[in-house]
PDB file of N, CA and C in Angstrom:
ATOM      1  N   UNK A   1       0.848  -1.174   0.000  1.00  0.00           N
ATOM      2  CA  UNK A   1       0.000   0.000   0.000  1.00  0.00           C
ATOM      3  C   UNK A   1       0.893   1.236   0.000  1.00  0.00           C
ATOM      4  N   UNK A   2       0.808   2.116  -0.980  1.00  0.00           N
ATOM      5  CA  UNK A   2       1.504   3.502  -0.860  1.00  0.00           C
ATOM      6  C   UNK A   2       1.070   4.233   0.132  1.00  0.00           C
ATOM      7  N   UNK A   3       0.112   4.972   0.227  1.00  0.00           N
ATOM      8  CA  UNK A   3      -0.180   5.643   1.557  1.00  0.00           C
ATOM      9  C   UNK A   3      -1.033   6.760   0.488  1.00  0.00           C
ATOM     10  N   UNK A   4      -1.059   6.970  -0.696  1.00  0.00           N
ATOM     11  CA  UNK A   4      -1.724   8.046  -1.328  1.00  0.00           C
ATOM     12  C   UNK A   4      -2.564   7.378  -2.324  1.00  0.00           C
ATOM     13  N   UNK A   5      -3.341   7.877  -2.538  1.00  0.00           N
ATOM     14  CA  UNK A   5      -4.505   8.105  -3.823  1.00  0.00           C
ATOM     15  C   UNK A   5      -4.577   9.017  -5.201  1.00  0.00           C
ATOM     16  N   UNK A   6      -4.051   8.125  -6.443  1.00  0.00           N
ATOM     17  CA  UNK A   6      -3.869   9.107  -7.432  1.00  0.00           C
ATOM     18  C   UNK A   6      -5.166   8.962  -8.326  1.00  0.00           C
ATOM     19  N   UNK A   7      -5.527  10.504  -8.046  1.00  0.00           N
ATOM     20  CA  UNK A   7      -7.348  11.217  -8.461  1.00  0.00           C
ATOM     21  C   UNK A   7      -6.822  12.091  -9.791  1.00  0.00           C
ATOM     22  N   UNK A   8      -6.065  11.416 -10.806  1.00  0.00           N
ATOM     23  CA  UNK A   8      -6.235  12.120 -12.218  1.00  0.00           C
ATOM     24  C   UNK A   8      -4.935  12.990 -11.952  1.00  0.00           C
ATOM     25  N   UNK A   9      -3.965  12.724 -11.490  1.00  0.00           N
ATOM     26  CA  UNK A   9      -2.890  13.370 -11.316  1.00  0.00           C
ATOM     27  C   UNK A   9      -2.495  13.815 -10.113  1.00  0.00           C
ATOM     28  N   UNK A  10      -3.641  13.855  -9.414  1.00  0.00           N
ATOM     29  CA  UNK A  10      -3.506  14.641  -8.142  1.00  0.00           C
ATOM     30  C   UNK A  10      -3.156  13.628  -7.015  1.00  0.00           C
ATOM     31  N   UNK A  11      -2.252  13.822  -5.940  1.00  0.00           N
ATOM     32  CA  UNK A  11      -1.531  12.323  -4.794  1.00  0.00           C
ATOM     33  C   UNK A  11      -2.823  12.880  -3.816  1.00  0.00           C
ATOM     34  N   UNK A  12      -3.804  12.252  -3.003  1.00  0.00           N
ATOM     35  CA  UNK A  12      -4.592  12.526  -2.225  1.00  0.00           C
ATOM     36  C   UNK A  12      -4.036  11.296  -0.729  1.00  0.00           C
ATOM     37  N   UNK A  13      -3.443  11.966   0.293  1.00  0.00           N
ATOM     38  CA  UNK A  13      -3.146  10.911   1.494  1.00  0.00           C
ATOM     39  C   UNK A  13      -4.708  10.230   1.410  1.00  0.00           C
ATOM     40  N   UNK A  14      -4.108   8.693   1.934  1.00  0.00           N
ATOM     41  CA  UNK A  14      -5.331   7.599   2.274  1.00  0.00           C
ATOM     42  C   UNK A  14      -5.787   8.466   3.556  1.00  0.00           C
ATOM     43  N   UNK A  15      -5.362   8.927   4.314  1.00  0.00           N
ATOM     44  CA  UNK A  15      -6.016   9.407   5.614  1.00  0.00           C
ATOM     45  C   UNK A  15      -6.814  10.433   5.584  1.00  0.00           C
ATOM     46  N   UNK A  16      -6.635  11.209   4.573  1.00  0.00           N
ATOM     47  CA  UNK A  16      -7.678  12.283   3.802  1.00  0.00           C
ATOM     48  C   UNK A  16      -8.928  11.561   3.727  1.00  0.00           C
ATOM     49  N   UNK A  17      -8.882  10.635   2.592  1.00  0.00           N
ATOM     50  CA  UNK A  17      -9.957   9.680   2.580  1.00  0.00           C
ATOM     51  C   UNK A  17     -10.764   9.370   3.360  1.00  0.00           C
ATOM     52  N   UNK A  18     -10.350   8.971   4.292  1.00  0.00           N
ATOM     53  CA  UNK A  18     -10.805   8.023   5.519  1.00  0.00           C
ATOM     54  C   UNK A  18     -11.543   9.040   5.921  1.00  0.00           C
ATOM     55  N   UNK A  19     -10.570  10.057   6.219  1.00  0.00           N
ATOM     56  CA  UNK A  19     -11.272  11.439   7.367  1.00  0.00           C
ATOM     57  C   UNK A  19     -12.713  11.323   7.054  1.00  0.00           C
ATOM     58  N   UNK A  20     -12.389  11.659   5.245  1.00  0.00           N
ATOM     59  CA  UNK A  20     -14.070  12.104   4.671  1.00  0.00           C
ATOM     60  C   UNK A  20     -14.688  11.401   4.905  1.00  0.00           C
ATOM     61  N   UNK A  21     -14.583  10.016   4.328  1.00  0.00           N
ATOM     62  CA  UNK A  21     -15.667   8.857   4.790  1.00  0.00           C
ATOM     63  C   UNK A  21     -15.885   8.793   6.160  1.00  0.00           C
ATOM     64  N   UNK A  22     -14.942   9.003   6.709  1.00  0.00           N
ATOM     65  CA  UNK A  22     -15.519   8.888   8.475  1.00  0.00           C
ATOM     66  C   UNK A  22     -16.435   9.600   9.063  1.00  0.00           C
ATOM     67  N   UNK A  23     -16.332  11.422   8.166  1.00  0.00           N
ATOM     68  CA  UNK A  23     -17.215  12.502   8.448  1.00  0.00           C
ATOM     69  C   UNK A  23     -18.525  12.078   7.458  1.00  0.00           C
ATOM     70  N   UNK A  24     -18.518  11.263   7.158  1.00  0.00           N
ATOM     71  CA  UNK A  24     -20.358  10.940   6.381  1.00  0.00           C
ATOM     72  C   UNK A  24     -21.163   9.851   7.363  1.00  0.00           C
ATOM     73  N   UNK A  25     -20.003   9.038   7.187  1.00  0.00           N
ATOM     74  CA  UNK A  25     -20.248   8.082   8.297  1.00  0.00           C
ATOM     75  C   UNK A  25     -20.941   8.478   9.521  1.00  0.00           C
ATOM     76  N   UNK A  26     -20.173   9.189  10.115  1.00  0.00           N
ATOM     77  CA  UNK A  26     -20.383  10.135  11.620  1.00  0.00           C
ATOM     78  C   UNK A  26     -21.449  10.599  11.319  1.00  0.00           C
ATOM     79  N   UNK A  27     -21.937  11.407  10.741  1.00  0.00           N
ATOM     80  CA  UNK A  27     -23.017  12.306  10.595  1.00  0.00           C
ATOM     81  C   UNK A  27     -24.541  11.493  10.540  1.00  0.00           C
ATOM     82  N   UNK A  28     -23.698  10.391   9.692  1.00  0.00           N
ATOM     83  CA  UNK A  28     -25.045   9.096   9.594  1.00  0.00           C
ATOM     84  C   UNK A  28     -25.243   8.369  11.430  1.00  0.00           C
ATOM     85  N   UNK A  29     -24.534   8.202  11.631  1.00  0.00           N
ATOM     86  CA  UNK A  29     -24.622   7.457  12.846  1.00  0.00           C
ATOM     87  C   UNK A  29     -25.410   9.083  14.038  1.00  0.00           C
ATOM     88  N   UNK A  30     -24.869  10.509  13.992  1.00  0.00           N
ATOM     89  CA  UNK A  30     -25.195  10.918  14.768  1.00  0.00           C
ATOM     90  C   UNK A  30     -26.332  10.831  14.875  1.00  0.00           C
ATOM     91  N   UNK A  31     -27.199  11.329  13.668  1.00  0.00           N
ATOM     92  CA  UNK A  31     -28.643  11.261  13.324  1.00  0.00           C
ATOM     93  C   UNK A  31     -29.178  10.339  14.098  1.00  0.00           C
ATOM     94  N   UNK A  32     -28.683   9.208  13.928  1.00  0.00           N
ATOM     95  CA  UNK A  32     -29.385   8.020  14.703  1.00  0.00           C
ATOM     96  C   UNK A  32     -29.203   7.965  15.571  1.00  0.00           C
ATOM     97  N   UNK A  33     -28.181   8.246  16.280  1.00  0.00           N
ATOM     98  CA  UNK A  33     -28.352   8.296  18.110  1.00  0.00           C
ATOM     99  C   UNK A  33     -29.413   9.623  18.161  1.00  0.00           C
ATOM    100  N   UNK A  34     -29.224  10.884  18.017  1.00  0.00           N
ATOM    101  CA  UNK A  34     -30.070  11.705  18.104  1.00  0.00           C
ATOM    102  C   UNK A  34     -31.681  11.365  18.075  1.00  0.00           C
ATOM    103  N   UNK A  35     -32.013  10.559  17.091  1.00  0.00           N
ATOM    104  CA  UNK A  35     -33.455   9.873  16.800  1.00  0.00           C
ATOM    105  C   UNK A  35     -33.798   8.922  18.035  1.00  0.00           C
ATOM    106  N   UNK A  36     -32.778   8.241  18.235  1.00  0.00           N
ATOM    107  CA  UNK A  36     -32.861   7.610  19.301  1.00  0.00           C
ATOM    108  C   UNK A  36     -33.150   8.069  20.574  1.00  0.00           C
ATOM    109  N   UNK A  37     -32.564   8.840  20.880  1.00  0.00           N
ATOM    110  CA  UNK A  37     -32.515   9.857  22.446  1.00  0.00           C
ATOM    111  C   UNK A  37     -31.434   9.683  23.374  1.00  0.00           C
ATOM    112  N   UNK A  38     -30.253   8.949  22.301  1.00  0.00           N
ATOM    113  CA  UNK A  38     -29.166   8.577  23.213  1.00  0.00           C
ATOM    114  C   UNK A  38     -28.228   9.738  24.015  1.00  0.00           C
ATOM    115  N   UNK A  39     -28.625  10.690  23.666  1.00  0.00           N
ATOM    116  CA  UNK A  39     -27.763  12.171  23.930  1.00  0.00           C
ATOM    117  C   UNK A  39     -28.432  12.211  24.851  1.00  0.00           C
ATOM    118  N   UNK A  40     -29.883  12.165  25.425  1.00  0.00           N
ATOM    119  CA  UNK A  40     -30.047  12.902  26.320  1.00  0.00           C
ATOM    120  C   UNK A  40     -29.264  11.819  27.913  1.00  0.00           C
ATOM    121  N   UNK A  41     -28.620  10.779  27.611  1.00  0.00           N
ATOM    122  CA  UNK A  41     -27.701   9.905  28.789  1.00  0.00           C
ATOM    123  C   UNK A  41     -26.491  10.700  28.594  1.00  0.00           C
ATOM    124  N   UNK A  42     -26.007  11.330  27.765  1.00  0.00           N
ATOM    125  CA  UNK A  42     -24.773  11.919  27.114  1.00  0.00           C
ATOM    126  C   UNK A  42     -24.397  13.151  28.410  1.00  0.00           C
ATOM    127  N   UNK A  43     -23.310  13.045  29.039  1.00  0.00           N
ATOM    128  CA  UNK A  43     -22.931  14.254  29.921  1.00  0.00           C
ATOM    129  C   UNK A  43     -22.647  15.366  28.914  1.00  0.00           C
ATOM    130  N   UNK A  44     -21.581  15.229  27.361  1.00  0.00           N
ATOM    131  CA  UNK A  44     -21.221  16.272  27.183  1.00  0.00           C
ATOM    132  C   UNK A  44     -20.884  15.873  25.679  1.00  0.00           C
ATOM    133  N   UNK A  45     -21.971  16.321  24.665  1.00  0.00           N
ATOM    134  CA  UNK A  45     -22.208  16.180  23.660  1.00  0.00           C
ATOM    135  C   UNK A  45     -20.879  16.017  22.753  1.00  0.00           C
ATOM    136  N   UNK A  46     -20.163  17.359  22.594  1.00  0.00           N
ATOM    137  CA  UNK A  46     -18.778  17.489  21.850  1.00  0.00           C
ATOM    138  C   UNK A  46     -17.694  16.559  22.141  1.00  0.00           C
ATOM    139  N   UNK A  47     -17.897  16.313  23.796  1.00  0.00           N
ATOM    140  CA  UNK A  47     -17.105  15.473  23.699  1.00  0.00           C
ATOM    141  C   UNK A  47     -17.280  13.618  23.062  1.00  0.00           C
ATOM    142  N   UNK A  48     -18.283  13.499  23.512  1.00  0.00           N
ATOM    143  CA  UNK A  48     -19.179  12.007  22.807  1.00  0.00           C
ATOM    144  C   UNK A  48     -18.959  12.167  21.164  1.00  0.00           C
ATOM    145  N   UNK A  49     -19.148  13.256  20.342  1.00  0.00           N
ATOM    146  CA  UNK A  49     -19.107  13.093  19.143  1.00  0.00           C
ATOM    147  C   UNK A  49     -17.435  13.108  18.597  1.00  0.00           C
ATOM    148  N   UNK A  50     -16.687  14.181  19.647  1.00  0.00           N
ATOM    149  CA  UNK A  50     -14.804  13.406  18.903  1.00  0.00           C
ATOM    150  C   UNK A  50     -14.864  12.057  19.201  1.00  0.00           C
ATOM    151  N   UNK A  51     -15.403  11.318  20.320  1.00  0.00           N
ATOM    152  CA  UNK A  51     -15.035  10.342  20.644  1.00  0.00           C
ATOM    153  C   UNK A  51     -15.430   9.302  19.186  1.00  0.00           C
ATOM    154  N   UNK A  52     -16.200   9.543  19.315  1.00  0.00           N
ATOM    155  CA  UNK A  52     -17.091   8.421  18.121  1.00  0.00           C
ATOM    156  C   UNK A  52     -16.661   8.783  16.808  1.00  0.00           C
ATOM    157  N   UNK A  53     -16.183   9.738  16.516  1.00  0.00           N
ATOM    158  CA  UNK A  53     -15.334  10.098  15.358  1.00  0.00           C
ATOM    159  C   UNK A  53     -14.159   9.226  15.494  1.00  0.00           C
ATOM    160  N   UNK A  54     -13.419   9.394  16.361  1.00  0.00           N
ATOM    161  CA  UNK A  54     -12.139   8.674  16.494  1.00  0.00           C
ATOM    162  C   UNK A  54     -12.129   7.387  16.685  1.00  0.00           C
ATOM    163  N   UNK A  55     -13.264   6.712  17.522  1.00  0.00           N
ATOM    164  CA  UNK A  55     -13.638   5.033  17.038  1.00  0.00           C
ATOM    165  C   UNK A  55     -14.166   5.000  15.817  1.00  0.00           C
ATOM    166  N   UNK A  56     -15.186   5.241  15.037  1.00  0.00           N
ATOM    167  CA  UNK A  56     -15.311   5.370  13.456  1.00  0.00           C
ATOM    168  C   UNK A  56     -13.947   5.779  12.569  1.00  0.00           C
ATOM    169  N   UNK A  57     -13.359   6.219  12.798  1.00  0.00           N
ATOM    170  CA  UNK A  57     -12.049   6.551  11.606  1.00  0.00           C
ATOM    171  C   UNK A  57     -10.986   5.218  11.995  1.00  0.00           C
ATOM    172  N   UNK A  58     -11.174   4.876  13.574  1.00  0.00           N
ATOM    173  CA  UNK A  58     -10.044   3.713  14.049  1.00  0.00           C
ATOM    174  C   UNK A  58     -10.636   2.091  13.097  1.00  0.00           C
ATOM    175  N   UNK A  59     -12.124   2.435  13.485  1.00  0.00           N
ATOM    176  CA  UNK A  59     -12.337   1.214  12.653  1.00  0.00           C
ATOM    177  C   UNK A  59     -12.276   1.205  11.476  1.00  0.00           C
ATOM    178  N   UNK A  60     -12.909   1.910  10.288  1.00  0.00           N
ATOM    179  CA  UNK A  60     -12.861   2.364   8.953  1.00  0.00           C
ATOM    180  C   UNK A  60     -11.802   2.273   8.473  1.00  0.00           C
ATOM    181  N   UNK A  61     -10.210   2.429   9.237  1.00  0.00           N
ATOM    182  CA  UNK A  61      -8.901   2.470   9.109  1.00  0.00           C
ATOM    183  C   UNK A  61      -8.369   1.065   9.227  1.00  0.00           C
ATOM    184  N   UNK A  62      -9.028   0.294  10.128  1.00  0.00           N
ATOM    185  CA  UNK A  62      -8.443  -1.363   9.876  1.00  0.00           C
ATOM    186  C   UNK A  62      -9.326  -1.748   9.187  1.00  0.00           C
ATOM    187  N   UNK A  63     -10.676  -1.394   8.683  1.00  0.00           N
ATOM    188  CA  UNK A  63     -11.516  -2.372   7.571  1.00  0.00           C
ATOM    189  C   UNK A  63     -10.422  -1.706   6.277  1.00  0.00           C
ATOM    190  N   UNK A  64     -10.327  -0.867   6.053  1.00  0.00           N
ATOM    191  CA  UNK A  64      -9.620  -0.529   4.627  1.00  0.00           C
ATOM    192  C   UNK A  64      -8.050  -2.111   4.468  1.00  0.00           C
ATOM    193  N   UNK A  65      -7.610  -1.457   5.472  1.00  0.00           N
ATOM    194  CA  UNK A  65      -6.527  -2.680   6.039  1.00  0.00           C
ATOM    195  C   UNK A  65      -6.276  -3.464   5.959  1.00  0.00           C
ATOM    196  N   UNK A  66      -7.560  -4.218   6.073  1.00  0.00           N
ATOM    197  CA  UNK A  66      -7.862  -5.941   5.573  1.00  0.00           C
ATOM    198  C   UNK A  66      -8.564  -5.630   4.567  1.00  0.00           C
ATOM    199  N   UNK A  67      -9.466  -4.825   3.600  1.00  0.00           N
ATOM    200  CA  UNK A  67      -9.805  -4.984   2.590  1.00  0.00           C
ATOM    201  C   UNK A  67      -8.797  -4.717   1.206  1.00  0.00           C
ATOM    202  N   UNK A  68      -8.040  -4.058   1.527  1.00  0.00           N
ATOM    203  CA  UNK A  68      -6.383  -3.724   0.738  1.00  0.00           C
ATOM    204  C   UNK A  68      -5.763  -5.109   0.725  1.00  0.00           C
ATOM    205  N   UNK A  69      -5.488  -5.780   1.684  1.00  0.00           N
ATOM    206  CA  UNK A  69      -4.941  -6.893   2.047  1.00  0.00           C
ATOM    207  C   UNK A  69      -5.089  -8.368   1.433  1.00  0.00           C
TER     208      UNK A  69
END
């Protein structure tokens, strides 16, 4: 695995990638806790949503991993 993504000339880092997909991802999942009412157990919103960003990009980052593989 190189570590970049070539988009028509352009080197794009794999971690760029990820970020994005992680930020669609995230946004999909917040919705649904939100629908849910899981925030209102939530002490402190901003912090619950880096968190879950950073488990979503950790996982998204070893599925790529083994799917490269």
């Amino acid at each position: 695995m190189t570590g970049e993504l070539d988009l028509y000339g352009v080197y794009i880092p794999n971690l760029l990638a990820l970020m994005l997909a992680t930020l669609l991802v995230s946004l999909m999942v917040r919705r649904v806790l939100a629908f849910l009412g899981v925030y209102a157990l939530v002490w402190h919103r901003g912090l619950f949503d880096v968190a879950l960003y950073v488990v979503l990009l950790q996982a998204l980052s070893l599925l790529s991993q083994w799917w490269l593989s």
